[in-house]
N, C-alpha and C. Protein backbone atom coordinates (compact mmCIF):
# COMPACT_ATOMS: atom_id res chain seq x y z
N UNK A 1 100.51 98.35 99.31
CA UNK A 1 100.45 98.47 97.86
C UNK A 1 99.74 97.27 97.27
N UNK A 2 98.83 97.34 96.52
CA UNK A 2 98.38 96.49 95.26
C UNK A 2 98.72 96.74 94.03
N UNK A 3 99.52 95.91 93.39
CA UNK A 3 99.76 95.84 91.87
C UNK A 3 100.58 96.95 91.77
N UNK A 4 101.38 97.56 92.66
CA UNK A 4 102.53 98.63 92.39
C UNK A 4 101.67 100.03 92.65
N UNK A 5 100.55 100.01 93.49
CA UNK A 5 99.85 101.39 93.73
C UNK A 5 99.59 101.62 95.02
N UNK A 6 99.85 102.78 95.27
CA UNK A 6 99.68 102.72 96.90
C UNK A 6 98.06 102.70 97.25
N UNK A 7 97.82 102.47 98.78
CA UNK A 7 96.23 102.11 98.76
C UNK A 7 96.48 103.66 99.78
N UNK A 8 95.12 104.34 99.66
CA UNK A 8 95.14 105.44 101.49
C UNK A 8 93.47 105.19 101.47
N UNK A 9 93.32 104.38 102.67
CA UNK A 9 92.31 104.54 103.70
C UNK A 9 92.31 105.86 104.15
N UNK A 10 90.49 105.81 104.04
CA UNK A 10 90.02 107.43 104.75
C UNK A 10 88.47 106.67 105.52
N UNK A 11 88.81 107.02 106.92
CA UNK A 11 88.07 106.22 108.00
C UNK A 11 87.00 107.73 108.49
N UNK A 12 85.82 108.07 107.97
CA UNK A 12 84.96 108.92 108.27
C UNK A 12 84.26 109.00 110.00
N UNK A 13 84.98 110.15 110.72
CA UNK A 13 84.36 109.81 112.09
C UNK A 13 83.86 111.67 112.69
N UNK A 14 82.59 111.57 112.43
CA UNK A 14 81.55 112.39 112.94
C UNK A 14 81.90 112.83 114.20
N UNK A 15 81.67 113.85 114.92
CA UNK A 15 81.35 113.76 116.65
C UNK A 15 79.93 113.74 116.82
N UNK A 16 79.00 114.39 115.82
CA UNK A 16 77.64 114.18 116.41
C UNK A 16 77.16 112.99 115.46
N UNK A 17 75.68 112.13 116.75
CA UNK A 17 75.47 111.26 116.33
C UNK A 17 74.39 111.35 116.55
N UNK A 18 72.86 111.26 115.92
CA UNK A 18 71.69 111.09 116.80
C UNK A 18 71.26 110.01 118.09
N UNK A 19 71.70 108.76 117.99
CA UNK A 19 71.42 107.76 118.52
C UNK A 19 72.88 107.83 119.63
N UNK A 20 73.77 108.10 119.43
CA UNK A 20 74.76 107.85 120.58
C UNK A 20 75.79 108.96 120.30
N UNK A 21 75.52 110.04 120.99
CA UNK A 21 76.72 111.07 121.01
C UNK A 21 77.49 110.55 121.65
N UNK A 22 78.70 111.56 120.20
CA UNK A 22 80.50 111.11 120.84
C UNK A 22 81.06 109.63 120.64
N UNK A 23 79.96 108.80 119.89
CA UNK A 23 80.00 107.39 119.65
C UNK A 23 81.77 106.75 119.53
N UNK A 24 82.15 107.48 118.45
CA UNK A 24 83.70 107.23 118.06
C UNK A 24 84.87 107.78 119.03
N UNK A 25 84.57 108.48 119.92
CA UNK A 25 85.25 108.30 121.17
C UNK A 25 85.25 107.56 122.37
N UNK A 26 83.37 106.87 122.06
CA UNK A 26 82.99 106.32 123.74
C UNK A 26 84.31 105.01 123.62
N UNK A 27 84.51 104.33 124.95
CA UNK A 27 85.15 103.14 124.87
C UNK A 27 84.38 101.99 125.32
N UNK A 28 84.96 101.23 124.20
CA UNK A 28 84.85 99.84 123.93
C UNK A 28 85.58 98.96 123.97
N UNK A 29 85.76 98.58 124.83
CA UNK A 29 87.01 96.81 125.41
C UNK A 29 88.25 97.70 125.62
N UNK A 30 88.06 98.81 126.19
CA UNK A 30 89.40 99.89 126.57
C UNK A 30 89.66 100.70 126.40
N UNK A 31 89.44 101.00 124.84
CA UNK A 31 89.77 101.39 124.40
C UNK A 31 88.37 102.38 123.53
N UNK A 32 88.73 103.87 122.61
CA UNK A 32 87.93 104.29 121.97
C UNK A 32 87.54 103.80 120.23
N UNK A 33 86.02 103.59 120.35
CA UNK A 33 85.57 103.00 118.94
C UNK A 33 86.35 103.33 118.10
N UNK A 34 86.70 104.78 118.01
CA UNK A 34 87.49 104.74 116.33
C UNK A 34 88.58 104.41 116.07
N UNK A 35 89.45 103.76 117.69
CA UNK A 35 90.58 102.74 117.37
C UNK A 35 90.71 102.08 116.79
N UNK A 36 89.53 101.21 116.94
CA UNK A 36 89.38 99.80 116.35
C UNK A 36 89.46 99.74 115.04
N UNK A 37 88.90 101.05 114.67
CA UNK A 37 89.37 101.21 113.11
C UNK A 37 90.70 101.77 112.39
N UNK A 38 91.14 102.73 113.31
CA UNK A 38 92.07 102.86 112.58
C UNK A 38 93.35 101.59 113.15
N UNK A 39 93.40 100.89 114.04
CA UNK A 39 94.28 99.68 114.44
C UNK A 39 94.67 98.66 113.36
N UNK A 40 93.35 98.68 112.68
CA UNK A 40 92.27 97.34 111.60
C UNK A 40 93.42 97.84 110.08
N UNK A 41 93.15 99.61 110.16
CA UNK A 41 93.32 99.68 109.07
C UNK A 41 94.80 99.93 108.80
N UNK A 42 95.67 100.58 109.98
CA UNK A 42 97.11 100.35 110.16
C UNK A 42 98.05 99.09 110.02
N UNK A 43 97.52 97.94 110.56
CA UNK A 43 97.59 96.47 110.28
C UNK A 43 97.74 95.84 109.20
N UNK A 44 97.01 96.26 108.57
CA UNK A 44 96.81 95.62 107.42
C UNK A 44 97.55 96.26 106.46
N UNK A 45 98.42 94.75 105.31
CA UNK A 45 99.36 95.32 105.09
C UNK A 45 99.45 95.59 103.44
N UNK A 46 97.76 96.01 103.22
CA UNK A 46 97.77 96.57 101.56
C UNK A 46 97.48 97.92 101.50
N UNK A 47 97.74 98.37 103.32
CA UNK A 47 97.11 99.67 103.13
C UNK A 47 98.61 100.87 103.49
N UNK A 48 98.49 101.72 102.75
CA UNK A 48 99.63 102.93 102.89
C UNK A 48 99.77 104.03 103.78
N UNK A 49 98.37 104.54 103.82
CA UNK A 49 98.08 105.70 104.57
C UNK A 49 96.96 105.67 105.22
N UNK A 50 96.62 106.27 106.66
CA UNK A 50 95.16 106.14 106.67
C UNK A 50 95.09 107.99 107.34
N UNK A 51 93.63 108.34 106.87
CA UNK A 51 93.56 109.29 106.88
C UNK A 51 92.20 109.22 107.85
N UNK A 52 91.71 109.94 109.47
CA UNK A 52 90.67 109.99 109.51
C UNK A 52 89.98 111.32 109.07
N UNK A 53 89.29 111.64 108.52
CA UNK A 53 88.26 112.85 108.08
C UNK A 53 87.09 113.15 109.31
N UNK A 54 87.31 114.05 109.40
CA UNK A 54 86.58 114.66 110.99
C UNK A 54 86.15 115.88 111.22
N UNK A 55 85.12 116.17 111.97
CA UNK A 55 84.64 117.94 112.33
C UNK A 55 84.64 118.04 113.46
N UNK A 56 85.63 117.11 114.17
CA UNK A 56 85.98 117.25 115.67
C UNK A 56 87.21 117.10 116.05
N UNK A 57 87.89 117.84 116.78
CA UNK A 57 89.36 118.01 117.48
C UNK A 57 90.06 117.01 118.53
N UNK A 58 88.88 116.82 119.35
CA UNK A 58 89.28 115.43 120.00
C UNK A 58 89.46 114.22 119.12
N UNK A 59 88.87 113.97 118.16
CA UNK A 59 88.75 112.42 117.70
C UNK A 59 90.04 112.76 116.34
N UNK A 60 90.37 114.39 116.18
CA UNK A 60 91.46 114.19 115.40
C UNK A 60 93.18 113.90 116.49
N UNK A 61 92.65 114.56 117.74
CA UNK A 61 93.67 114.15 118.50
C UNK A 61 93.92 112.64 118.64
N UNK A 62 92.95 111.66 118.94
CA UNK A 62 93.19 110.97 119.56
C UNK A 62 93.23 109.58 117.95
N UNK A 63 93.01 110.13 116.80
CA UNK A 63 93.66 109.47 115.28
C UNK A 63 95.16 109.87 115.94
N UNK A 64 95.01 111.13 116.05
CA UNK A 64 97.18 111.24 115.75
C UNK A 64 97.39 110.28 116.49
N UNK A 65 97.30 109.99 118.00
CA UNK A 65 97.64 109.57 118.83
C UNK A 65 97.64 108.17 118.61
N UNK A 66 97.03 107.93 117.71
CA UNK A 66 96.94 106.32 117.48
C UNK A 66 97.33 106.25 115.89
N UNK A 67 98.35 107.14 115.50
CA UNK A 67 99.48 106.74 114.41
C UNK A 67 97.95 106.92 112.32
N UNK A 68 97.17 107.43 112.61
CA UNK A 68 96.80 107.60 112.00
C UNK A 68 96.92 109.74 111.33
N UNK A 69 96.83 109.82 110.70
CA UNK A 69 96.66 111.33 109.74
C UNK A 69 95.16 111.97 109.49
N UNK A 70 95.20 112.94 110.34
CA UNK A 70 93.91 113.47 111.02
C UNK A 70 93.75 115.16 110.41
């Protein structure tokens, strides 16, 4: 919350990419790219909700799976 309002993060993750398909699933230091964001944005403690927005089933699985709303 800021100033008595809740905040909701919405973390935009594509499956197609021209330059690197599947980008937000490939892994990076272990783990998959769009962790890192929703980890960043779970953490942090002005944020309420995070929502990822997606046109892919895997990368909404693997938001749930990492405590984000897919």
């Amino acid at each position: 919350m800021i100033n008595d309002k809740r905040v909701l993060a919405i973390i935009p993750a594509r499956v197609g990419s021209k330059r690197v398909p599947k980008k937000n699933i490939q892994n990076l230091g272990g783990k998959p790219l769009i962790n890192w964001t929703i980890e960043a944005s779970l953490s942090s403690k002005y944020i309420d909700k995070t929502y990822v927005s997606t046109d892919s089933g895997i990368i909404s699985r693997v938001a749930a799976e990492r405590g984000a709303t897919a």
